[in-house]
N, C-alpha and C. Protein backbone atom coordinates (compact mmCIF):
# COMPACT_ATOMS: atom_id res chain seq x y z
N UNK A 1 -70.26 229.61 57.70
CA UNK A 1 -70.24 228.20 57.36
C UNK A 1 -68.84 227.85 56.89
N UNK A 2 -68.72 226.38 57.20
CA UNK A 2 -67.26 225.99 56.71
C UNK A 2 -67.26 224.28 56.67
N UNK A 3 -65.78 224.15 56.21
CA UNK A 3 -65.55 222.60 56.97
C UNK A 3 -64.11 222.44 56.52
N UNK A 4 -63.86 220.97 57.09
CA UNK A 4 -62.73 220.86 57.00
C UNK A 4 -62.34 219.50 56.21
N UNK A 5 -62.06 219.33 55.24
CA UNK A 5 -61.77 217.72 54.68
C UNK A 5 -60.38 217.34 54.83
N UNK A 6 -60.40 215.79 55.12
CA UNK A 6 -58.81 215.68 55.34
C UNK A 6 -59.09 213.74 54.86
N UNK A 7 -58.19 213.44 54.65
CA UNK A 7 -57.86 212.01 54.33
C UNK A 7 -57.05 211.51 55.26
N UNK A 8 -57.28 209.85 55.85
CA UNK A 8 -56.12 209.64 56.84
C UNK A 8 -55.70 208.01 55.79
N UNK A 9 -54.84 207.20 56.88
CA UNK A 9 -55.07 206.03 56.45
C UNK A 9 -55.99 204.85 56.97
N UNK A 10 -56.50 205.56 58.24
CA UNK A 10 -57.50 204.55 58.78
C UNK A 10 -58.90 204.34 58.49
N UNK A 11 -59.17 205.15 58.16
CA UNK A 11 -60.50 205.91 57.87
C UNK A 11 -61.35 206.19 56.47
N UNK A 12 -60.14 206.87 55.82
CA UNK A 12 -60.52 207.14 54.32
C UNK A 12 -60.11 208.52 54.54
N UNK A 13 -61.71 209.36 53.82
CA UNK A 13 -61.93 210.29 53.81
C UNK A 13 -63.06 210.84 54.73
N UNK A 14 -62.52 212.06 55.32
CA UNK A 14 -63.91 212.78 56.97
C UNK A 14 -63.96 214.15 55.95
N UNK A 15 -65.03 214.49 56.88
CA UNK A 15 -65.42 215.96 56.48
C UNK A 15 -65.99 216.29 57.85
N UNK A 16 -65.59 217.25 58.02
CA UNK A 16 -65.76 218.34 59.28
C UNK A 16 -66.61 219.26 59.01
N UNK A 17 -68.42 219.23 58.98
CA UNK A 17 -68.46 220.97 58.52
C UNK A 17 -68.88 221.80 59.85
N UNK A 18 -68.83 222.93 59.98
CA UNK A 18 -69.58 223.69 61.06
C UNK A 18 -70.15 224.89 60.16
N UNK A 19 -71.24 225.24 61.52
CA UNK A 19 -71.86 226.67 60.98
C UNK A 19 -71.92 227.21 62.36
N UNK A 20 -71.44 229.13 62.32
CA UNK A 20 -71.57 229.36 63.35
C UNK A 20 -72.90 230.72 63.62
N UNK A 21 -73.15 231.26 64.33
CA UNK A 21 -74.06 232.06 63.87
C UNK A 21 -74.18 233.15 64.88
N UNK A 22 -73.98 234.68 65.19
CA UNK A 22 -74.03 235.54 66.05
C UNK A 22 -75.02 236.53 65.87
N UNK A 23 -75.74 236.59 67.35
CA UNK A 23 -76.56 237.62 66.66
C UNK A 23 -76.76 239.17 67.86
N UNK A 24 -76.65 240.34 67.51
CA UNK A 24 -76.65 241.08 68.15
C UNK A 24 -77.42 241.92 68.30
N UNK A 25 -78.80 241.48 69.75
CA UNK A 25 -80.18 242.48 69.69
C UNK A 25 -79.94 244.16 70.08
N UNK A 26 -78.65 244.23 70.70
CA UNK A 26 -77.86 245.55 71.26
C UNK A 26 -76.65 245.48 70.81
N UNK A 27 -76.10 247.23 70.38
CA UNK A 27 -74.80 247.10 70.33
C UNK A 27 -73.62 246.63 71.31
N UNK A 28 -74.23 246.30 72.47
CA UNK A 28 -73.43 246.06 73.57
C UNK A 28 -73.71 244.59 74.05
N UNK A 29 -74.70 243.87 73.58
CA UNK A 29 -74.81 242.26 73.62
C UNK A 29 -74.86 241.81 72.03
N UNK A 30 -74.35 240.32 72.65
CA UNK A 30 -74.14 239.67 71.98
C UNK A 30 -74.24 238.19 71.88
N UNK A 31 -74.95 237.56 71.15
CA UNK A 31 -75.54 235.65 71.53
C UNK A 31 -74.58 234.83 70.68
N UNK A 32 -74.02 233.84 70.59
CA UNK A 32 -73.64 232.94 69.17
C UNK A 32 -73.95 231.54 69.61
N UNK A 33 -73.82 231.22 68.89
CA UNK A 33 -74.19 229.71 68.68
C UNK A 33 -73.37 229.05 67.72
N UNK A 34 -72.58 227.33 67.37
CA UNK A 34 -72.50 226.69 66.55
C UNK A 34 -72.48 225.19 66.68
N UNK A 35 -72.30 225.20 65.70
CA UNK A 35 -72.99 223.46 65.61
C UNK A 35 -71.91 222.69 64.21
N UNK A 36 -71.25 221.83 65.31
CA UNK A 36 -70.10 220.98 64.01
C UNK A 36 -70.18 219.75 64.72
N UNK A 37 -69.33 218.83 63.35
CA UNK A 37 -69.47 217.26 63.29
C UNK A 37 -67.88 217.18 63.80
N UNK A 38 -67.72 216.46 64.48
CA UNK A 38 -65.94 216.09 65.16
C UNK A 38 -66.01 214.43 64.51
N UNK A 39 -64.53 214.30 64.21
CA UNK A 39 -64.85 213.14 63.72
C UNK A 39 -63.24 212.27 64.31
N UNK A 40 -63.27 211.62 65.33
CA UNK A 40 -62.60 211.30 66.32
C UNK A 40 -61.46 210.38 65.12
N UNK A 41 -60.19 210.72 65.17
CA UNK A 41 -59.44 209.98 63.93
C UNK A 41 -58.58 209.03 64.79
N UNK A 42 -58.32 207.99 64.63
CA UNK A 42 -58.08 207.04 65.79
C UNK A 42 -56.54 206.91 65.21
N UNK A 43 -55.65 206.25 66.59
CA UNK A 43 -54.19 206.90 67.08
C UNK A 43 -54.02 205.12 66.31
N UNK A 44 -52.62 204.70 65.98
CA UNK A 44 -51.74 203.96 65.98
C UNK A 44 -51.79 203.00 66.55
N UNK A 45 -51.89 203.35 68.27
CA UNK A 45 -52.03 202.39 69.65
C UNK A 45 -53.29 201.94 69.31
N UNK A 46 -54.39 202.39 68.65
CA UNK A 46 -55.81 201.51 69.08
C UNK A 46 -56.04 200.52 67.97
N UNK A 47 -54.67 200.23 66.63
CA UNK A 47 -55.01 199.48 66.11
C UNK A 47 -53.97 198.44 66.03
N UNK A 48 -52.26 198.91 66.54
CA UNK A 48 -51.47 198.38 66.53
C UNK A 48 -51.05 197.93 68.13
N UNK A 49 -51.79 197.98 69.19
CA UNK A 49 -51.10 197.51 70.62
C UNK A 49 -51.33 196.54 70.91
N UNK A 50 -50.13 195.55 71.31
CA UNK A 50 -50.08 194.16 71.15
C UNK A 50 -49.26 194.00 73.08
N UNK A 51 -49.89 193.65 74.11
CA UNK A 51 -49.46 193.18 75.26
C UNK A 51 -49.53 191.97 75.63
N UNK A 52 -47.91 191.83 76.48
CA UNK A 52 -48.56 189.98 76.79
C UNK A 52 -48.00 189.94 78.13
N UNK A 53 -49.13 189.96 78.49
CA UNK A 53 -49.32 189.66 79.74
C UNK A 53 -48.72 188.25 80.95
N UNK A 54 -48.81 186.92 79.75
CA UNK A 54 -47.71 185.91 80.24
C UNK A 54 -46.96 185.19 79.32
N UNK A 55 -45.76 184.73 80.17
CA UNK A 55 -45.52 183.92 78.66
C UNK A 55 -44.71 182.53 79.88
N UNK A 56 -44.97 181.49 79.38
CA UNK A 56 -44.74 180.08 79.84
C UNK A 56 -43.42 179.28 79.00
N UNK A 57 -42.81 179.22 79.59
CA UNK A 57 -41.56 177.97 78.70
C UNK A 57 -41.95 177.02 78.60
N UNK A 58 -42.08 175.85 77.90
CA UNK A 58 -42.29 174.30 77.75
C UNK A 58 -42.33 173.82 78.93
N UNK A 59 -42.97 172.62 79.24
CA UNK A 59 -42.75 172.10 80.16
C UNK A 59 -43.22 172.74 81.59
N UNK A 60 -43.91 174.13 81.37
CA UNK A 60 -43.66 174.66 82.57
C UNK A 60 -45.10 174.26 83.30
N UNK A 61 -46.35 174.13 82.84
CA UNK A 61 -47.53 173.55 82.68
C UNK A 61 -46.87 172.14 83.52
N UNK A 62 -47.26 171.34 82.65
CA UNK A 62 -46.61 169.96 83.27
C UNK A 62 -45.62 169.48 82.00
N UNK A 63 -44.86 167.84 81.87
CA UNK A 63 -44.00 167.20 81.09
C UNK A 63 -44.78 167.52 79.95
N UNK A 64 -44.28 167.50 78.68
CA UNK A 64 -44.65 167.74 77.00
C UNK A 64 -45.32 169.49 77.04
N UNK A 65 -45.43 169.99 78.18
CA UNK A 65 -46.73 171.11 77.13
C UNK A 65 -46.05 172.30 76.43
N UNK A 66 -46.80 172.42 75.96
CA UNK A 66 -46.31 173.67 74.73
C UNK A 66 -46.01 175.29 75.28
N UNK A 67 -45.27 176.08 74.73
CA UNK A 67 -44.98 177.04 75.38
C UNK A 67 -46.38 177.99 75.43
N UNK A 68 -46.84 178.70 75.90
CA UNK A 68 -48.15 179.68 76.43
C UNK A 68 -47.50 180.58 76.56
N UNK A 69 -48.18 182.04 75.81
CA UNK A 69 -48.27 182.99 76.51
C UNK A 69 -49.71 183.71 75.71
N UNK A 70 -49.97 184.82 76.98
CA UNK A 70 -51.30 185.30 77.06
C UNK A 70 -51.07 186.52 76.33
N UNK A 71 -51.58 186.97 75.41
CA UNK A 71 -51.69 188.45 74.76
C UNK A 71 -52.93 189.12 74.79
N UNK A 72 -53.19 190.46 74.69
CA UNK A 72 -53.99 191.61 74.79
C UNK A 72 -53.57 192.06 73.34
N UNK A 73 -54.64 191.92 72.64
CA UNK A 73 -54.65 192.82 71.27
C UNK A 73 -55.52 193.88 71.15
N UNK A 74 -55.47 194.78 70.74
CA UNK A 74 -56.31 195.81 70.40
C UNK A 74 -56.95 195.55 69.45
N UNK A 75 -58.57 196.34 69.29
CA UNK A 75 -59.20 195.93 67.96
C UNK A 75 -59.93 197.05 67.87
N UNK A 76 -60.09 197.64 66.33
CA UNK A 76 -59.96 199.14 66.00
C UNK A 76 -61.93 198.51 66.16
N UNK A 77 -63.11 199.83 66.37
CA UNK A 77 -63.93 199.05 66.26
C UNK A 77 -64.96 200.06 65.04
């Protein structure tokens, strides 16, 4: 048995534990098994990526309009 604790800034605090377990009905076999929690710690890009896809000068719409452009934000979920 084990685990792993770690602190990030997105997240807080995770805990990782596993348990593993081997068992041997012969000296020459051998079974194991384990079983842990993964705890996916999310990157920079999935909370900070900002794309823009268009961007419009004044006027470019028709006379008076306002400048446009289209962005892609990321959103952590």
């Amino acid at each position: 048995m084990g685990s792993k604790f770690e602190h990030n800034g997105y997240t807080g605090f995770e805990y990782q534990p596993n348990v593993r377990l081997v068992w041997t009905p012969q000296p020459r076999h051998a079974a194991w098994a384990a079983v842990a929690r993964a705890v996916r710690i999310p990157s920079r890009a999935d909370d900070d990526v900002r794309l823009d896809l268009l961007s419009l000068p004044p006027d470019a719409l028709f006379a008076g309009s306002l400048p446009v452009v289209v962005r892609v934000l990321a959103a952590a979920t």
